[in-house]
Protein backbone atom coordinates (compact mmCIF):
# COMPACT_ATOMS: atom_id res chain seq x y z
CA UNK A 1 53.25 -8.44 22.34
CA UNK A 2 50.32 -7.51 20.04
CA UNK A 3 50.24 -9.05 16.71
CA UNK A 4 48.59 -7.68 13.64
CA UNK A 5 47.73 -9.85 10.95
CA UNK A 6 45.40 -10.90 8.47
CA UNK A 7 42.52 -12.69 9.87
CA UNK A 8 40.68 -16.11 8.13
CA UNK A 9 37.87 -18.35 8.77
CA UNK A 10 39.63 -20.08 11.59
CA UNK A 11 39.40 -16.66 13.15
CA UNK A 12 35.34 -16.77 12.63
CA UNK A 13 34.34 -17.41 16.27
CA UNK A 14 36.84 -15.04 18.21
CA UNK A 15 35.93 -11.94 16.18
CA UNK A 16 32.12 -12.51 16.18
CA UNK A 17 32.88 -12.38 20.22
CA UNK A 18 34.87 -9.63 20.13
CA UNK A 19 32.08 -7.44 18.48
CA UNK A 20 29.62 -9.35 20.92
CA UNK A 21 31.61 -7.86 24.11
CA UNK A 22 31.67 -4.48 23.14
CA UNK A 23 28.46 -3.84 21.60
CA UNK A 24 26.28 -6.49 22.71
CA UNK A 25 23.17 -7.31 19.90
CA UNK A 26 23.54 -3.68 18.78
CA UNK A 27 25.66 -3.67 16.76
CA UNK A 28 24.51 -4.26 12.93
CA UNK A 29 26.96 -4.40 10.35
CA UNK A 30 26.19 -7.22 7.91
CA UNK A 31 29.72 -8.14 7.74
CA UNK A 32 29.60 -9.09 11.07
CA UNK A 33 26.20 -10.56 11.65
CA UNK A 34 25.52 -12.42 8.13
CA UNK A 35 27.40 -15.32 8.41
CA UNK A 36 27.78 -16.16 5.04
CA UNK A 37 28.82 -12.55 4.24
CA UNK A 38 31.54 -12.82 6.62
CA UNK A 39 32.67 -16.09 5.50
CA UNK A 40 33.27 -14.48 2.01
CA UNK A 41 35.19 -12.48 3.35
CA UNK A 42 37.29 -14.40 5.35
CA UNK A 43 37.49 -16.88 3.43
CA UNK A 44 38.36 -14.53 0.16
CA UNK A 45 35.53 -16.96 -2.04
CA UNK A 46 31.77 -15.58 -3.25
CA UNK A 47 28.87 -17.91 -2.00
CA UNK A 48 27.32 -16.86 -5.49
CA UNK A 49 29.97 -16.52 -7.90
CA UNK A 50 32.41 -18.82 -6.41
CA UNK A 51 35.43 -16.34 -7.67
CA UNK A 52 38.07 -15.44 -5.07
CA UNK A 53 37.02 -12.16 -3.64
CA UNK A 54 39.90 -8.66 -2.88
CA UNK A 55 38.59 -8.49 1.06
CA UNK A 56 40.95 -8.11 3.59
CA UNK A 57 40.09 -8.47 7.46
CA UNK A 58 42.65 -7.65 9.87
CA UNK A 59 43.06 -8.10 13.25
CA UNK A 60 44.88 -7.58 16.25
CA UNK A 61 46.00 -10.28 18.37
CA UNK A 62 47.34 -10.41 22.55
CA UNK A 63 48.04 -14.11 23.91
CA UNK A 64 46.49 -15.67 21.47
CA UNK A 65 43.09 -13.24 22.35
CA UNK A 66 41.86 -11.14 19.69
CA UNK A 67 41.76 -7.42 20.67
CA UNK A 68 41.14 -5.23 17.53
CA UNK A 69 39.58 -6.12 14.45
CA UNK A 70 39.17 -3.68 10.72
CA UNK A 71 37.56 -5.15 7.95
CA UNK A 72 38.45 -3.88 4.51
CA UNK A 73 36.01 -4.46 1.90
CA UNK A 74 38.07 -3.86 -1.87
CA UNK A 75 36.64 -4.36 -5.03
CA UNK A 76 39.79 -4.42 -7.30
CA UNK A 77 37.55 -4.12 -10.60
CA UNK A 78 36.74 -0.85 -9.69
CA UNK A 79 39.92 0.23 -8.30
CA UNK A 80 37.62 0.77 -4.93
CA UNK A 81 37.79 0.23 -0.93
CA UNK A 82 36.14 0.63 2.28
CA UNK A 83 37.41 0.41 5.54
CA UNK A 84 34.85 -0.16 8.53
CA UNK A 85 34.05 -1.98 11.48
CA UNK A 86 36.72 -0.54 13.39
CA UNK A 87 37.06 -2.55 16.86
CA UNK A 88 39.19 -2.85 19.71
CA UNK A 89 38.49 -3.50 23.16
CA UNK A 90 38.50 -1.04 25.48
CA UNK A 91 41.22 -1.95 27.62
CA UNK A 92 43.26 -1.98 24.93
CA UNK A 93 42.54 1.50 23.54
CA UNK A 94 45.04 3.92 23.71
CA UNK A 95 48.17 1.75 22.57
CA UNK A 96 48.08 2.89 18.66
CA UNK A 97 46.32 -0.74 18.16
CA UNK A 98 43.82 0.77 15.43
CA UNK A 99 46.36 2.90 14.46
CA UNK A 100 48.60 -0.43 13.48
CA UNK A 101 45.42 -1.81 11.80
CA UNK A 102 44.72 0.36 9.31
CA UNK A 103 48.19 0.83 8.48
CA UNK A 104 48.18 -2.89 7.73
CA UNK A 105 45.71 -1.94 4.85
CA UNK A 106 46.88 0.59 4.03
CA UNK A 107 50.53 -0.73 3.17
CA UNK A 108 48.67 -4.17 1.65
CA UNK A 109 45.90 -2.48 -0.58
CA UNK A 110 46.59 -0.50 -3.50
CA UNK A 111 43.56 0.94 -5.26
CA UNK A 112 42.27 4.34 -6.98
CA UNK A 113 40.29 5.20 -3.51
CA UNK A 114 39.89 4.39 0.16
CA UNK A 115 36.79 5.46 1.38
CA UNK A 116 35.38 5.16 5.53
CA UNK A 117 32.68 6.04 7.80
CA UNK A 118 32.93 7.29 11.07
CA UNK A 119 31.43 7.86 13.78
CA UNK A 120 31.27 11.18 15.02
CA UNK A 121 31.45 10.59 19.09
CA UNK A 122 34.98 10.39 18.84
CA UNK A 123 37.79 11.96 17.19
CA UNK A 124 40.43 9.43 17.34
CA UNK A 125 40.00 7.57 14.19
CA UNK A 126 38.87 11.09 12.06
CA UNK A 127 42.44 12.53 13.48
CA UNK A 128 44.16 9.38 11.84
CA UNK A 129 41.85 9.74 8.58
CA UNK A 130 43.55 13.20 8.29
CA UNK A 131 46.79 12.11 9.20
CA UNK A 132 46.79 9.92 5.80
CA UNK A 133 45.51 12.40 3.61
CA UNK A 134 41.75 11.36 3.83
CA UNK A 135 39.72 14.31 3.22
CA UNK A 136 36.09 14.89 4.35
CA UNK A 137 33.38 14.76 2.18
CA UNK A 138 29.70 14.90 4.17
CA UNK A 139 28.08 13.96 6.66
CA UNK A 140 24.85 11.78 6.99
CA UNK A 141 22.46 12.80 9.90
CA UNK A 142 21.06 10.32 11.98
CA UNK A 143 22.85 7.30 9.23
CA UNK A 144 23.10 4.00 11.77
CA UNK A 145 21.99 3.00 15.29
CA UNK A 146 24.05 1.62 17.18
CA UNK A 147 22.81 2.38 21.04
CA UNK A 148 20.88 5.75 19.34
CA UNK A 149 20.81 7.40 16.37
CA UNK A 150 24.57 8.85 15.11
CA UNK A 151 25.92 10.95 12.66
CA UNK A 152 28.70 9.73 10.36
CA UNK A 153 31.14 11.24 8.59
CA UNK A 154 32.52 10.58 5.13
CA UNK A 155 36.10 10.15 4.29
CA UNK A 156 38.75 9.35 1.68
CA UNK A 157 41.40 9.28 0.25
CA UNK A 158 41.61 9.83 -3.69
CA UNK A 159 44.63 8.99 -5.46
CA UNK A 160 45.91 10.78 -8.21
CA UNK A 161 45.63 7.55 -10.21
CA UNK A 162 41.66 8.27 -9.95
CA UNK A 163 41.39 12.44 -10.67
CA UNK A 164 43.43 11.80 -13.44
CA UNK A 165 40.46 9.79 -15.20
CA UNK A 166 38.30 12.12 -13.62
CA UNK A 167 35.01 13.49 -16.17
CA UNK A 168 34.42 16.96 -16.04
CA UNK A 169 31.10 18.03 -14.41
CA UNK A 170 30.02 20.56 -17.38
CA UNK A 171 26.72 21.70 -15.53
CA UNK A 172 25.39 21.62 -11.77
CA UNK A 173 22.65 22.85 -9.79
CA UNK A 174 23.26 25.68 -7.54
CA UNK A 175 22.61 22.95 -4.22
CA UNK A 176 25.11 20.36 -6.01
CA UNK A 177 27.38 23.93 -6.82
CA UNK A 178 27.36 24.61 -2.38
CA UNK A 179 27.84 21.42 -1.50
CA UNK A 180 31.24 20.95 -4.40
CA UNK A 181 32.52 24.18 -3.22
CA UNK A 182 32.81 23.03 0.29
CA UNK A 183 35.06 20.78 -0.66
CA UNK A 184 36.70 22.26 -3.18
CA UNK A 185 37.81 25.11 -0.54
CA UNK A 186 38.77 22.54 1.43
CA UNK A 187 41.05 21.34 -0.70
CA UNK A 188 42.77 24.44 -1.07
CA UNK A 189 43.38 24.85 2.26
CA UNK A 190 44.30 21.54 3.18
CA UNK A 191 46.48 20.51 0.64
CA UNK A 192 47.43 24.00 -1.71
CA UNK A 193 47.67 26.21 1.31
CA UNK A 194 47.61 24.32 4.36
CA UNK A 195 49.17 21.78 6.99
CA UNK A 196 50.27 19.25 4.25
CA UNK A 197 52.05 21.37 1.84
CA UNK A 198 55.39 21.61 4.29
CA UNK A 199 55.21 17.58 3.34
CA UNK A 200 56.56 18.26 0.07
CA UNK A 201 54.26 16.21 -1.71
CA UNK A 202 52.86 16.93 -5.02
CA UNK A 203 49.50 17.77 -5.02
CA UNK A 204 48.93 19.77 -8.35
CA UNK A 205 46.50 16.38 -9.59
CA UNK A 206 44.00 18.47 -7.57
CA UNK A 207 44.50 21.69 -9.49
CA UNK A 208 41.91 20.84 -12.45
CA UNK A 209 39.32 19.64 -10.17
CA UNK A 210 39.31 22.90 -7.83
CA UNK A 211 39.64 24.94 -10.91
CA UNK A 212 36.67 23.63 -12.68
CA UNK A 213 33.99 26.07 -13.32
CA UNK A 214 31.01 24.12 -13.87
CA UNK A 215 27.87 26.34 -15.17
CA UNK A 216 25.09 26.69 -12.78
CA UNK A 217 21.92 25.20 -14.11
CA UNK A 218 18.24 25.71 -12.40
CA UNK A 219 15.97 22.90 -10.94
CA UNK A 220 13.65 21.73 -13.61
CA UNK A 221 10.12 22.74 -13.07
CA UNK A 222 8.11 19.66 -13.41
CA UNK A 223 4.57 19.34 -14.68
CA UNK A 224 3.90 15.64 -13.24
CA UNK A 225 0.58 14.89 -11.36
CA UNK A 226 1.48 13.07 -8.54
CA UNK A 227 0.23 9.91 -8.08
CA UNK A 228 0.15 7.39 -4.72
CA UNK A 229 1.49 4.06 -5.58
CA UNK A 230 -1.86 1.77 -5.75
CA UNK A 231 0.04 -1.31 -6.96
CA UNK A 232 2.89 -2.88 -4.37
CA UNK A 233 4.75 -6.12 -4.70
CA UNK A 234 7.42 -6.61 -1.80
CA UNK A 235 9.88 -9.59 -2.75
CA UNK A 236 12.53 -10.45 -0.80
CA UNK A 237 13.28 -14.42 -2.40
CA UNK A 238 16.22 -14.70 -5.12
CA UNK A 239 16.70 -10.97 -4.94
CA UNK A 240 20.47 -11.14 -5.07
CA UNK A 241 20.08 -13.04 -8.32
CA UNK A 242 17.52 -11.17 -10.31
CA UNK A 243 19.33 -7.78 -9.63
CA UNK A 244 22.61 -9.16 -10.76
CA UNK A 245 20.52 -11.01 -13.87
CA UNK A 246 18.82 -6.88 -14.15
CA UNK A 247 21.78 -4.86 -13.46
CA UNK A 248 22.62 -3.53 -17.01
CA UNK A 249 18.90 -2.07 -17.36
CA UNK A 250 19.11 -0.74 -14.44
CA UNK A 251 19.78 2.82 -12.87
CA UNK A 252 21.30 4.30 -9.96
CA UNK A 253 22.63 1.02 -9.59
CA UNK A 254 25.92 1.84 -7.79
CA UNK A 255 26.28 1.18 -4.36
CA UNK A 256 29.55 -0.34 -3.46
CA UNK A 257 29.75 -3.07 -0.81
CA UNK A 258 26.19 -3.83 -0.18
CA UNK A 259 23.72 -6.84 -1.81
CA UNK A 260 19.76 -6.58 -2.16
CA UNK A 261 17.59 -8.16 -0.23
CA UNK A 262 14.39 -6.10 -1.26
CA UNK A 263 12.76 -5.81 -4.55
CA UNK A 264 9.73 -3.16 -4.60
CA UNK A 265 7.58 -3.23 -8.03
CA UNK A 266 4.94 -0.83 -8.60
CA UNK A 267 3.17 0.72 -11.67
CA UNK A 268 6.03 3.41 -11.84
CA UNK A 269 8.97 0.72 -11.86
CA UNK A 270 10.84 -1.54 -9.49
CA UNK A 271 13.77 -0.65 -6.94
CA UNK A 272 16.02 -3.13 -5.54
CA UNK A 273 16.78 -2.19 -2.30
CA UNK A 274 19.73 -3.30 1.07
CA UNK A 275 17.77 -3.18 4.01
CA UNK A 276 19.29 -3.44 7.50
CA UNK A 277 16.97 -4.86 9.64
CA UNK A 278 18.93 -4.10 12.67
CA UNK A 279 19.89 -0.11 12.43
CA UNK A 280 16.78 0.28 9.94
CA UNK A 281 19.18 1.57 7.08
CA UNK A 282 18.03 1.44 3.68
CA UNK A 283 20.44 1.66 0.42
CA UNK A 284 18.57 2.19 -2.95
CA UNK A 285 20.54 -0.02 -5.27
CA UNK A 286 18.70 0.05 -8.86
CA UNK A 287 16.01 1.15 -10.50
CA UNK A 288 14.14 -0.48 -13.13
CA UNK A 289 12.42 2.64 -15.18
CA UNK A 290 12.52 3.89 -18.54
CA UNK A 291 14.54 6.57 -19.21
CA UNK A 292 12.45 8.74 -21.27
CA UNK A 293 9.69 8.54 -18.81
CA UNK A 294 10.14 11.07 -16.37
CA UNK A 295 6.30 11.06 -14.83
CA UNK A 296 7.42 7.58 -14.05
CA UNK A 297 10.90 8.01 -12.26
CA UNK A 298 9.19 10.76 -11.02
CA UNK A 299 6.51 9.22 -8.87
CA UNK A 300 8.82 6.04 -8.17
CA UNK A 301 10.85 8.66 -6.24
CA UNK A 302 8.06 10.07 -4.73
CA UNK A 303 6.59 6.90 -3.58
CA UNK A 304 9.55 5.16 -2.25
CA UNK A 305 10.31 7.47 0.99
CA UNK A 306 6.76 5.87 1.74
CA UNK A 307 7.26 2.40 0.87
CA UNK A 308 10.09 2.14 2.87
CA UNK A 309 8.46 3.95 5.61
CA UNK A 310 6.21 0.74 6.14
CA UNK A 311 9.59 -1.23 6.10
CA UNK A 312 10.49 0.46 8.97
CA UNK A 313 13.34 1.73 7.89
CA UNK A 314 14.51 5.00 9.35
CA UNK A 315 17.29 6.27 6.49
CA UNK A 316 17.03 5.64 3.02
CA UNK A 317 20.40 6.72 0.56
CA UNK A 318 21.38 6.74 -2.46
CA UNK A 319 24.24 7.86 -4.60
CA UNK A 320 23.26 9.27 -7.82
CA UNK A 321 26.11 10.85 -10.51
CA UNK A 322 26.77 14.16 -10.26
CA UNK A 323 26.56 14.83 -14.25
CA UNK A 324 22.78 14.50 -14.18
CA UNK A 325 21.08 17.59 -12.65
CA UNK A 326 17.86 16.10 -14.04
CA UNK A 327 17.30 13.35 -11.85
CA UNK A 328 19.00 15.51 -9.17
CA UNK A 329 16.00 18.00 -9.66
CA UNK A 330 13.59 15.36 -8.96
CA UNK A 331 15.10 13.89 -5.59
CA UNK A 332 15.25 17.59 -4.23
CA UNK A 333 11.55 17.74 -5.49
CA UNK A 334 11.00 14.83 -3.27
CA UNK A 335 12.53 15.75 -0.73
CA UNK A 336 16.08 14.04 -0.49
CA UNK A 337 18.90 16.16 0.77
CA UNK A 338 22.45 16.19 -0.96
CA UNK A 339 24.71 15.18 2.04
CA UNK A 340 28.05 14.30 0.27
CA UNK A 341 29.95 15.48 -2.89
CA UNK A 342 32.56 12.61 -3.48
CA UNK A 343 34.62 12.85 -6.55
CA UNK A 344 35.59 10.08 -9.30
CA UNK A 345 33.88 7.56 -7.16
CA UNK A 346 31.86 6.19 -9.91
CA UNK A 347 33.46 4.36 -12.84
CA UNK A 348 32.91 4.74 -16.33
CA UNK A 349 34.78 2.80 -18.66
CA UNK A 350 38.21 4.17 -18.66
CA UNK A 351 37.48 7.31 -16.62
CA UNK A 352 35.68 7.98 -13.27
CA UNK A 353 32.24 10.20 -12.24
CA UNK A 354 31.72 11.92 -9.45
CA UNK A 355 29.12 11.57 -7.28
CA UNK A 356 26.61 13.29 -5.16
CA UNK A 357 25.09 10.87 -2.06
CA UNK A 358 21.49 11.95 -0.90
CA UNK A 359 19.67 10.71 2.07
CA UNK A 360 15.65 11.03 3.07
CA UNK A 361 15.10 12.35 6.53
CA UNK A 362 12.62 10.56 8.34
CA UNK A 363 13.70 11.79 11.82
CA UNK A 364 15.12 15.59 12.34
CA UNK A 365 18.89 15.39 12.87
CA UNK A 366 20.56 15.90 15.99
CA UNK A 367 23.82 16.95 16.34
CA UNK A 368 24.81 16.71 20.13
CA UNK A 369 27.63 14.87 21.87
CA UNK A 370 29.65 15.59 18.16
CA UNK A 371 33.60 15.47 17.91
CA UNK A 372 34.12 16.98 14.40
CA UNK A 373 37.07 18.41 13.03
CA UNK A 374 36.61 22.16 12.40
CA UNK A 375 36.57 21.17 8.23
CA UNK A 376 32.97 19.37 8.48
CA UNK A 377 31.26 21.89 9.63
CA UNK A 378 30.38 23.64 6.89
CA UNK A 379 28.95 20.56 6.00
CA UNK A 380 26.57 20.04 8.85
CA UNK A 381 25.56 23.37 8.48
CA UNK A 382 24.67 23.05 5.07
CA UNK A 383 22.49 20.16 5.59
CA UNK A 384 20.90 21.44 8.14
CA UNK A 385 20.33 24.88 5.94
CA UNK A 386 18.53 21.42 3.20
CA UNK A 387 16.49 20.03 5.92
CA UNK A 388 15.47 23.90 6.91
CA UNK A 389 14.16 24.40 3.52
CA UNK A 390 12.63 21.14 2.55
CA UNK A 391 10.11 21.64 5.52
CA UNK A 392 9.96 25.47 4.61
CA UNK A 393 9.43 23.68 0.96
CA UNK A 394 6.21 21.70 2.44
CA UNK A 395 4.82 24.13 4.27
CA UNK A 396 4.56 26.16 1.55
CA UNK A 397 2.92 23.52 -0.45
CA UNK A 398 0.43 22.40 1.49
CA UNK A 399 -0.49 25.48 3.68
């Protein structure tokens, strides 16, 4: 009989096979492959702080032979989780093992928001997102290799405990406006209109978000001479302690789940950065920049895409709030694309931002061998419809 339970460092060994098995040396999640990451987490202390961490990592378990594992990474501070690394051998799939798994969390977590990635070459685990209420919000193109290049979808579930601290989005560009209102008429027919409805469950904490009418503000036209970076310092010692030592002059700072391990400083201003040296994806996870010096923050952004170019890294993200269609203006500028619109994910004292992720596309997306529900793909289309226009954008510019 298969046992789920909670897994801890005794279990160390046994799950680090497991992933080995199945995926080899491809697969890259640091949870897995940093060892002192993944003893946090099983073991529920920081290496840094030394405080007892929210983490749970569950597993499934045949004969004393482990045969499923799902980490979920919870910051309780934040009201905030993310479930990922979903694993179970494949002679085991089939028996509901991942459904158990998750269900496990699900029944031992209780937070504002559950958040997950997955990966689009198979439907399973999006079927079960949907089952639970997640709802999609994006998709990121080309996000993590595992064997190639895959696109990932973004789900979650928000509580009612988080739209009701929601802050209201007063103004929006029209790109932010698209990429809201495909989710916001997904909403309606989801849960006003649709399939859960005949649950009976109350669902009116969504009525003020769909309703908003946020006004429709232009992209700022910019008279910045663009500059190359001439000036690069690369650190990559103590970076974990000098961005938590930074963090409250910092912006764009939220990135949930991840720790720096690259600090870029240049005449325009510094970025701490996650790299994954494995899939090659990058996380922006601060800036250092004054705020009333847009030239700057301007040419930072323009210069980073670059910078982490040489890196070779092969996705750069980063989440910015969806309340500032300033600094939204300048990413489009240079060239990021708005993949995600993911309400009340950011926290703000007693009430909760939404957010708008963007990614830079270093390699044109491909969307082959895809199992999406029908629901995200109006996203895919519009970022494809981004990605069209940013290199209609450059022509343009340099023709």
């Amino acid at each position: 009989m298969i046992k789920i339970q909670k897994a801890d460092i005794k279990h160390k060994k046994d799950i680090k096979n497991l992933y080995q098995k199945v995926y080899g040396s491809f697969y890259s999640l640091p949870e897995v492959q940093d060892d002192e990451l993944m003893e946090e987490i099983l073991s529920g202390v920081s290496k840094l702080s030394k405080e007892k961490t929210d983490d749970l990592w569950v597993i499934a378990i045949d004969d004393k032979e482990i045969v499923g594992s799902l980490i979920f990474r919870v910051n309780k501070d934040i009201s905030l989780c993310k479930a990922m690394g979903a694993i179970v051998l494949p002679e085991y799939r089939g028996k509901g093992i991942f459904k158990e798994m998750f269900e496990y969390g699900l029944n031992n977590i209780d937070v504002d928001i559950i958040y997950a990635l997955t990966r689009t070459i198979s439907p399973e685990p999006q079927k079960l997102l949907i089952k639970y209420d997640f709802i999609p919000l994006g998709v990121f193109p080309n996000v993590r290799r595992v064997y190639a290049y895959e696109n990932h979808g973004l789900y979650a579930l928000i509580k009612a405990t988080a739209f009701n601290k929601r802050k209201k989005v007063e103004k929006m560009l029209p790109e932010i406006k698209n990429l809201s209102n495909i989710l916001k008429d997904l909403m309606i027919r989801k849960f006003l209109l649709g399939i859960f409805k005949q649950e009976k469950k109350d669902y009116s904490y969504l009525e003020s978000f769909i309703s908003e009418k946020s006004m429709i503000v232009y992209r700022e036209k910019f008279n910045i001479k663009i500059r190359e970076a001439k000036k690069i310092d690369i650190k990559v010692i103590n970076v974990e302690k000098e961005y938590i030592n930074s963090i409250d002059n910092l912006r764009f700072k939220f990135f949930p789940f991840h720790k720096p391990n690259f600090k870029i400083t240049t005449e325009f201003g510094s970025v701490f950065l996650h790299l994954n040296m494995i899939d090659k994806h990058c996380a922006i996870m601060g800036i250092d920049c004054p705020k009333e010096d847009v030239e700057k923050l301007y040419n930072l952004f323009f210069n980073i895409p670059y910078i982490v170019d040489k890196l070779d890294a092969r996705y750069l993200e980063i989440i910015s709030i969806a309340l500032n269609h300033t600094n939204h203006s300048i990413l489009l500028d240079n060239g990021f694309i708005p993949a995600a619109y993911f309400p009340c994910l950011i926290p703000e004292k007693n009430q909760r931002a939404d957010a708008v992720v963007f990614f830079y596309p270093y390699n044109l997306p491909h969307f082959k061998n895809m199992f999406v529900p029908d629901d995200f793909k109006p996203y895919i289309k519009y970022v494809y419809s981004m990605i069209i226009r940013k290199i209609n954008e450059e022509l343009e510019t340099n023709l």
